[in-house]
Protein backbone atom coordinates (compact mmCIF):
# COMPACT_ATOMS: atom_id res chain seq x y z
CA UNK A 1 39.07 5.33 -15.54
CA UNK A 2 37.90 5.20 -19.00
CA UNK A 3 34.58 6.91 -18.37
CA UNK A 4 36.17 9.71 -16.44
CA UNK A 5 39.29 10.33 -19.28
CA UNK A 6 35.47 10.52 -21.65
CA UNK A 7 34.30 13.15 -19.02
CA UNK A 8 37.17 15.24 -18.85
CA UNK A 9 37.55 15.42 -22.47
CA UNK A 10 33.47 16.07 -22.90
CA UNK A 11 34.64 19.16 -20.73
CA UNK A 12 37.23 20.40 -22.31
CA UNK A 13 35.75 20.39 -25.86
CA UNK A 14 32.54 22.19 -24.29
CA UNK A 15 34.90 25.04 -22.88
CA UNK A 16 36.09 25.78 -26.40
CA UNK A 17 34.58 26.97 -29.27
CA UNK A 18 35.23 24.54 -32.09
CA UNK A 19 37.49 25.45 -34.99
CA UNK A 20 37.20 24.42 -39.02
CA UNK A 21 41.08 23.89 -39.89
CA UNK A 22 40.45 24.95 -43.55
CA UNK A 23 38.23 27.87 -42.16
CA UNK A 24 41.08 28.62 -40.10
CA UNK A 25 43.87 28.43 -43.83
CA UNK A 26 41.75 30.71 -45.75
CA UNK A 27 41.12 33.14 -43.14
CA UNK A 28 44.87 33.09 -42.77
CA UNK A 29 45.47 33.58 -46.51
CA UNK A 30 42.59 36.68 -46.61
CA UNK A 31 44.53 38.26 -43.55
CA UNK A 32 47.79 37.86 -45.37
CA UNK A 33 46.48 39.41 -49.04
CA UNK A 34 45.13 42.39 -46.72
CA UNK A 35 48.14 42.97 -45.08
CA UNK A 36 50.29 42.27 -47.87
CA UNK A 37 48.78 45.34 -49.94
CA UNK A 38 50.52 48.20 -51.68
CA UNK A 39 48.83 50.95 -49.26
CA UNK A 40 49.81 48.41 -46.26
CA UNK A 41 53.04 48.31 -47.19
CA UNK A 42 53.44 51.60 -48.27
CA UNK A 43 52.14 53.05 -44.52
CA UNK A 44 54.59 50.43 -42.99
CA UNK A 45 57.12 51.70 -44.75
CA UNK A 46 56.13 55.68 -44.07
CA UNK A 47 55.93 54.78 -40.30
CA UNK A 48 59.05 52.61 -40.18
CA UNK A 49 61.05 55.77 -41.51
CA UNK A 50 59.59 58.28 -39.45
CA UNK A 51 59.89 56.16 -36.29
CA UNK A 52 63.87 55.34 -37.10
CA UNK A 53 64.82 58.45 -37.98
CA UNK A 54 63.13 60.19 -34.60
CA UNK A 55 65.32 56.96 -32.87
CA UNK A 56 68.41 57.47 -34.67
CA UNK A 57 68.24 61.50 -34.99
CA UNK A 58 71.31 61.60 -33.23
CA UNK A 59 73.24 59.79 -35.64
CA UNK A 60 71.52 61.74 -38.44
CA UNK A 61 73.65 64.90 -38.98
CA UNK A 62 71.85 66.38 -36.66
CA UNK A 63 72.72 69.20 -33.85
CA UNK A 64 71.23 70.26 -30.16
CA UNK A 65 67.49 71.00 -31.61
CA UNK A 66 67.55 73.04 -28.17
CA UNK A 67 70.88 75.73 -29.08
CA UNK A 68 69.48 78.74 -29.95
CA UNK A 69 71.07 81.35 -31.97
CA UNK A 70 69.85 84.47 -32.98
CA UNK A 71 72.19 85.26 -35.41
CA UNK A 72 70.86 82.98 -37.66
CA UNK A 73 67.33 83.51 -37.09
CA UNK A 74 64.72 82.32 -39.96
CA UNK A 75 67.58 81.30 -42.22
CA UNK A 76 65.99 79.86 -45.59
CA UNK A 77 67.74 76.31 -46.53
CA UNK A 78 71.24 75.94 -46.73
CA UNK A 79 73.95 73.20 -46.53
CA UNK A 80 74.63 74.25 -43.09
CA UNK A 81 70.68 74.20 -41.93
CA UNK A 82 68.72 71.54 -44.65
CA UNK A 83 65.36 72.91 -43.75
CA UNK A 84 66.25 76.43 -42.70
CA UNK A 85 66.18 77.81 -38.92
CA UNK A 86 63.04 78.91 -37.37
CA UNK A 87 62.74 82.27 -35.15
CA UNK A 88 65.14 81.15 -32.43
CA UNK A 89 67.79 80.55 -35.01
CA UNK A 90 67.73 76.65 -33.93
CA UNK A 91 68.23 74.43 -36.76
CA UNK A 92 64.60 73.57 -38.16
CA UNK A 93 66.10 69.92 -39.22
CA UNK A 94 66.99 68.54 -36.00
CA UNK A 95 63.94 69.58 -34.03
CA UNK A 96 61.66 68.35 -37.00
CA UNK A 97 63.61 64.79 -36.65
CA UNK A 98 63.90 64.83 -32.76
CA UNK A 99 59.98 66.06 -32.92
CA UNK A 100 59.13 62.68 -34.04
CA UNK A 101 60.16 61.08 -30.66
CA UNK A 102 57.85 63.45 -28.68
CA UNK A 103 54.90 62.85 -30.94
CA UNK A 104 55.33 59.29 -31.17
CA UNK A 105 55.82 58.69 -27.75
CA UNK A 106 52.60 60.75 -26.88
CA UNK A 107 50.78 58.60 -29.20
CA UNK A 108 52.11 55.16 -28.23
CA UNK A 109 51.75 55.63 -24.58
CA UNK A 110 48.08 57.34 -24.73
CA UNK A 111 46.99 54.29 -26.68
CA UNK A 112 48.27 51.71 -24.07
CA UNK A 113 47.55 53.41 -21.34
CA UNK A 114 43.25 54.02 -22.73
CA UNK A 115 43.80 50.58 -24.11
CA UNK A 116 44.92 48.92 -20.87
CA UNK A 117 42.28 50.71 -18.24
CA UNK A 118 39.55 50.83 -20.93
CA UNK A 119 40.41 46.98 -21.23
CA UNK A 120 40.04 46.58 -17.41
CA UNK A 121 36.62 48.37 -16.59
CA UNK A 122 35.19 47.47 -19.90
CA UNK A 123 35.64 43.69 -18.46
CA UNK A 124 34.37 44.43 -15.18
CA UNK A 125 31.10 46.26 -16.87
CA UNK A 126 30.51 43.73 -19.35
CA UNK A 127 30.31 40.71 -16.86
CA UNK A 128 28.89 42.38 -13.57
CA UNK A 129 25.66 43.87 -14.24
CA UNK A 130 25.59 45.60 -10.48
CA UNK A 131 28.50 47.61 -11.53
CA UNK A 132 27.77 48.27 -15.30
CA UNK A 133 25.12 51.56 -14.98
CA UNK A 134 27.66 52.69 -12.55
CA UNK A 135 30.78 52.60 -14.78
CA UNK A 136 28.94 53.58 -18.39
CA UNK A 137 27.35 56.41 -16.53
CA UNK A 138 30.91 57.51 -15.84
CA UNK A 139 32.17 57.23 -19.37
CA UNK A 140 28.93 58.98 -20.38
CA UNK A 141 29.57 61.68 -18.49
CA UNK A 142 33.32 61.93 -19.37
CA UNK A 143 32.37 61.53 -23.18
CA UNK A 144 29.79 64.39 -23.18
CA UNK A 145 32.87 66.82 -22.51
CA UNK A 146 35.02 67.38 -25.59
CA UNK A 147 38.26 65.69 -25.56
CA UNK A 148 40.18 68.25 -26.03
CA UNK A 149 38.50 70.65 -24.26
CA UNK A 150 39.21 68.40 -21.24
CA UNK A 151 42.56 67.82 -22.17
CA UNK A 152 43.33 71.04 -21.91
CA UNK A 153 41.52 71.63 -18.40
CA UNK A 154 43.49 68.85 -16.82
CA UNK A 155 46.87 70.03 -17.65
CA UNK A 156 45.77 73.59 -16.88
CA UNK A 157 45.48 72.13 -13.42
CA UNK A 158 48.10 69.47 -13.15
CA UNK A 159 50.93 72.25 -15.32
CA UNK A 160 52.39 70.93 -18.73
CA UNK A 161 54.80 68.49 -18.89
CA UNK A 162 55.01 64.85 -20.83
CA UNK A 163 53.04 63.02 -18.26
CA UNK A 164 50.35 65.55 -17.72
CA UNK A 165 49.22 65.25 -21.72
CA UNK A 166 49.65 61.75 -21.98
CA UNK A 167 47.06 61.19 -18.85
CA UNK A 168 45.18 64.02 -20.01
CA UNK A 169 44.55 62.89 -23.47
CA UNK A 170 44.24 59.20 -22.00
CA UNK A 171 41.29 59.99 -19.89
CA UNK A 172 39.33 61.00 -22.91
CA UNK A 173 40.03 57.86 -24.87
CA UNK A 174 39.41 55.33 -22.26
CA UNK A 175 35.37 56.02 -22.58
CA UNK A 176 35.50 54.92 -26.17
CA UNK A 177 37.17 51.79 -24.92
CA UNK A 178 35.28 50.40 -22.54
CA UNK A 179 32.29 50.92 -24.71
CA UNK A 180 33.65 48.20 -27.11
CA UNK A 181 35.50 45.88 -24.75
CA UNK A 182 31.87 45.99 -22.44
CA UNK A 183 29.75 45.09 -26.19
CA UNK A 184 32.23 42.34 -26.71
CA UNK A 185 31.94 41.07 -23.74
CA UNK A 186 27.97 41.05 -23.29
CA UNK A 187 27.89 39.19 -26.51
CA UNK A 188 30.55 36.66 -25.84
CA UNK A 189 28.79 36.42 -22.03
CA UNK A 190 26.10 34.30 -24.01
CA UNK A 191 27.96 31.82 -25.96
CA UNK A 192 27.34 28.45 -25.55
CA UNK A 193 30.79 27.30 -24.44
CA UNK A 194 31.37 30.08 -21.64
CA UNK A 195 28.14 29.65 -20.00
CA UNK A 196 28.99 25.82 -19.89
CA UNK A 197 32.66 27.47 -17.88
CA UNK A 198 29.87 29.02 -15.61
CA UNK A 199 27.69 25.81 -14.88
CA UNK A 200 31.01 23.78 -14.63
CA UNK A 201 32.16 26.16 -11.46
CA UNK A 202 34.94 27.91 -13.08
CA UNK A 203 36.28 30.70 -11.34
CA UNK A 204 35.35 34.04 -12.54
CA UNK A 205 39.24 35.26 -13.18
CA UNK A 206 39.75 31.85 -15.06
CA UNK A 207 36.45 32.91 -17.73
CA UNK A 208 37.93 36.64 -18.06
CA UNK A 209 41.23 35.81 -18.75
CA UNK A 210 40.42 32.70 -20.88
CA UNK A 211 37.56 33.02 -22.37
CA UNK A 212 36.76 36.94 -22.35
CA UNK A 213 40.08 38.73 -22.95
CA UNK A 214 41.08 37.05 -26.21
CA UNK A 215 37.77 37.86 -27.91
CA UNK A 216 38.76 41.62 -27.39
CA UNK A 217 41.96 41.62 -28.49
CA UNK A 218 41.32 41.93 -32.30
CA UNK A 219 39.41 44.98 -31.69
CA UNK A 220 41.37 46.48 -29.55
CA UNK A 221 43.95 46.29 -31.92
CA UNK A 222 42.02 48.22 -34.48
CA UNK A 223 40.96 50.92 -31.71
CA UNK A 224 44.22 51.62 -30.84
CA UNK A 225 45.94 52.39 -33.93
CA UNK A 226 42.97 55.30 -34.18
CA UNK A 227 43.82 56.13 -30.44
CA UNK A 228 47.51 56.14 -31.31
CA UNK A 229 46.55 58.28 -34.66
CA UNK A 230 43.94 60.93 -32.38
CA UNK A 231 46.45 61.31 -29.56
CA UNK A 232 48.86 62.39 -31.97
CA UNK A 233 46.55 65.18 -33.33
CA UNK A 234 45.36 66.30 -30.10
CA UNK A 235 48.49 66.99 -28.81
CA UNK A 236 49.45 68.73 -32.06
CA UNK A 237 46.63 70.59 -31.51
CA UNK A 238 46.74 71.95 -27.58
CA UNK A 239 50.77 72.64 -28.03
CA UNK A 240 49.83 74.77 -31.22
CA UNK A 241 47.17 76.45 -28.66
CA UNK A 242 50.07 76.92 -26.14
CA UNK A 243 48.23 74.35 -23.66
CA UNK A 244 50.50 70.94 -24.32
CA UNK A 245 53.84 70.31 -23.89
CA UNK A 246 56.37 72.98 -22.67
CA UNK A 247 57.51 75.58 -25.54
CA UNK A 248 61.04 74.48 -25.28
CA UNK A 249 60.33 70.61 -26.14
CA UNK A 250 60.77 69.91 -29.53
CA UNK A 251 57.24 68.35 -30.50
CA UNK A 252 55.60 68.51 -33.86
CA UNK A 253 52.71 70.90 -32.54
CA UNK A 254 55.27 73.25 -30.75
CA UNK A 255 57.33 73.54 -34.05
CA UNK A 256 53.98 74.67 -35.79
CA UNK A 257 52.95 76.73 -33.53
CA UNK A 258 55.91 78.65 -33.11
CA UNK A 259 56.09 79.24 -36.74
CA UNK A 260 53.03 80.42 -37.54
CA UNK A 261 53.48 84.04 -37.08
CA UNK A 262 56.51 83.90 -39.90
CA UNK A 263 54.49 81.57 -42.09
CA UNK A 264 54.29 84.11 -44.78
CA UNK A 265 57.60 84.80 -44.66
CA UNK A 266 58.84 81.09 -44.16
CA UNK A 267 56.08 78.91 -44.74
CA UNK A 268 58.69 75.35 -44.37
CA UNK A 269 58.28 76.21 -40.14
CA UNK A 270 54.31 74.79 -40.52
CA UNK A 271 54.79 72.85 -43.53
CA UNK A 272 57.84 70.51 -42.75
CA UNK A 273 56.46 69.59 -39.36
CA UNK A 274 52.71 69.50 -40.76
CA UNK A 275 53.98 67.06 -43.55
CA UNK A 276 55.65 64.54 -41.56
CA UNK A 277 52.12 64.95 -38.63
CA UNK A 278 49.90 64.07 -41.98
CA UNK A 279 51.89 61.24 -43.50
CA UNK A 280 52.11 59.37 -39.69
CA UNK A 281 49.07 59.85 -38.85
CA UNK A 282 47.49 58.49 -42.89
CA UNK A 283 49.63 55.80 -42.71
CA UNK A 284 48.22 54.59 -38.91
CA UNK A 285 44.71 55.03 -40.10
CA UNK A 286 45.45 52.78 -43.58
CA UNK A 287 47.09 50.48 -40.89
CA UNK A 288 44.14 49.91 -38.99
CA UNK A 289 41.48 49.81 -41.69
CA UNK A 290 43.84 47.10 -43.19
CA UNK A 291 44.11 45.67 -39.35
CA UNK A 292 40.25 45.81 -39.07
CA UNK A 293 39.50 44.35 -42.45
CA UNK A 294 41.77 41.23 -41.69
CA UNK A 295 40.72 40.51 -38.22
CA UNK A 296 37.15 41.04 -39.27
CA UNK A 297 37.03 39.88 -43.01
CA UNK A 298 32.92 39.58 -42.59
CA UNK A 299 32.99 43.22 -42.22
CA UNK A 300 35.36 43.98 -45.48
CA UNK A 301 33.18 41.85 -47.47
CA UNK A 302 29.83 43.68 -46.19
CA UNK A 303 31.73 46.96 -47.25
């Protein structure tokens, strides 16, 4: 009984990859002085105000950013209308604040929906060779077409609406993706401890899930905050083209674009909107450099 309590335990340790506890403490302690910085702190704090106040825009003084009103058409700021009205007479303030629900939910989903399928094929190209110059020549092809050229071809086809853009902006991410899940996973494929999973008979779904997935989690972390950032611009972008979202929802892009024929005379219609698209999308990107610096602090000290 003794010799096979030895065995099991022989096993075990030769499924895992062995740890240093103090390697482990000052790792922790570099991650926490990265995340802990001013600019860390300072985009946390950018995105955590921008994020509640698209939440809570009801509660904010705010009225129906839909109601129009010509009457009051390109009003400059007032006590009645903070930021002025734009050329529907519809109160610039509330669709600025209720903006930042359509923009961050375009972002958000995008990232988990390239993060999720790019997480899934990625796996499947990294670990089955038959399959892996059939999937990357797919993601080749896909990549070689501008993203938002594409985007804007698939909801041409498909018709705008919040679904459309998220998939459509999502199927130009995933490529990206399952290019680094399918690297991590062809390097981790060799290490010492997951090869022993192989000789010991371990089913394949028990070495992806335990021994493939977490190695990709760190940098799919870091890849998504830049999806969540690009998605956001993109569909700034193709609604200030008049190919995203409908006119009539109140997203950051539409705002813009609908004010930039009075920009002269009312520059706050592009600026407002353009101001609060900057800041979120700086503070995401100082988020995941910070992100990528502490889950990979080799790589900060090479920089």
């Amino acid at each position: 009984m003794a010799e096979v309590n030895e065995a099991s335990a022989v096993r075990d340790a030769a499924l895992l990859p062995a740890s240093d506890p103090e390697a482990s403490r000052s790792r922790f302690d570099e991650m926490k002085d990265t995340l802990a910085s001013a600019p860390v702190l300072a985009a946390l704090a950018i995105l955590a105000i921008i994020a509640l106040a698209g939440i809570l825009a009801p509660l904010l003084w705010t009225s129906d950013p839909l109601a129009l009103n010509p009457r009051l058409r390109l009003r400059p700021e007032s006590a009645a209308h903070w930021l002025g009205t734009d050329p529907f007479g519809r109160d610039m303030y509330s669709r600025v604040l209720y903006g930042a629900r359509i923009s961050l939910l375009v972002g958000l989903a995008v990232a988990v929906v390239s993060v999720a399928i790019g997480l899934l094929l990625g796996l499947v190209a990294g670990y089955f060779r038959l399959l892996d110059a059939i999937i990357m020549r797919i993601m080749d092809g896909v990549m070689a077409i501008p993203g938002i050229l594409l985007a804007i071809a698939l909801v041409t086809l498909s018709g705008a609406s919040l679904l459309t853009v998220v998939v459509a902006i999502a199927v130009s991410e995933i490529p990206r993706v399952v290019r680094l899940v399918r690297s991590v996973i062809l390097t981790v494929r060799t290490e010492p401890y997951v090869e022993a999973a192989i000789a010991l008979g371990t089913p394949t779904p028990v070495i992806l899930l335990r021994h493939m997935v977490p190695n990709t989690v760190a940098p799919l972390i870091v890849q998504g905050t830049f999806i969540f950032a690009a998605a956001m611009l993109t569909e700034a972008g193709m609604s200030f083209l008049g190919v995203g979202l409908p006119p009539e929802v109140p997203s950051w892009g539409n705002i813009m674009a609908e004010g930039r024929t009075y920009f002269q005379l009312r520059p706050g219609l592009i600026l407002y909107p353009g101001l609060l698209l900057a800041l979120t999308v700086l503070s995401v990107n100082v988020l995941g450099d910070a992100l990528r610096d502490a889950l990979d602090p080799r790589l900060a000290r090479r920089l």
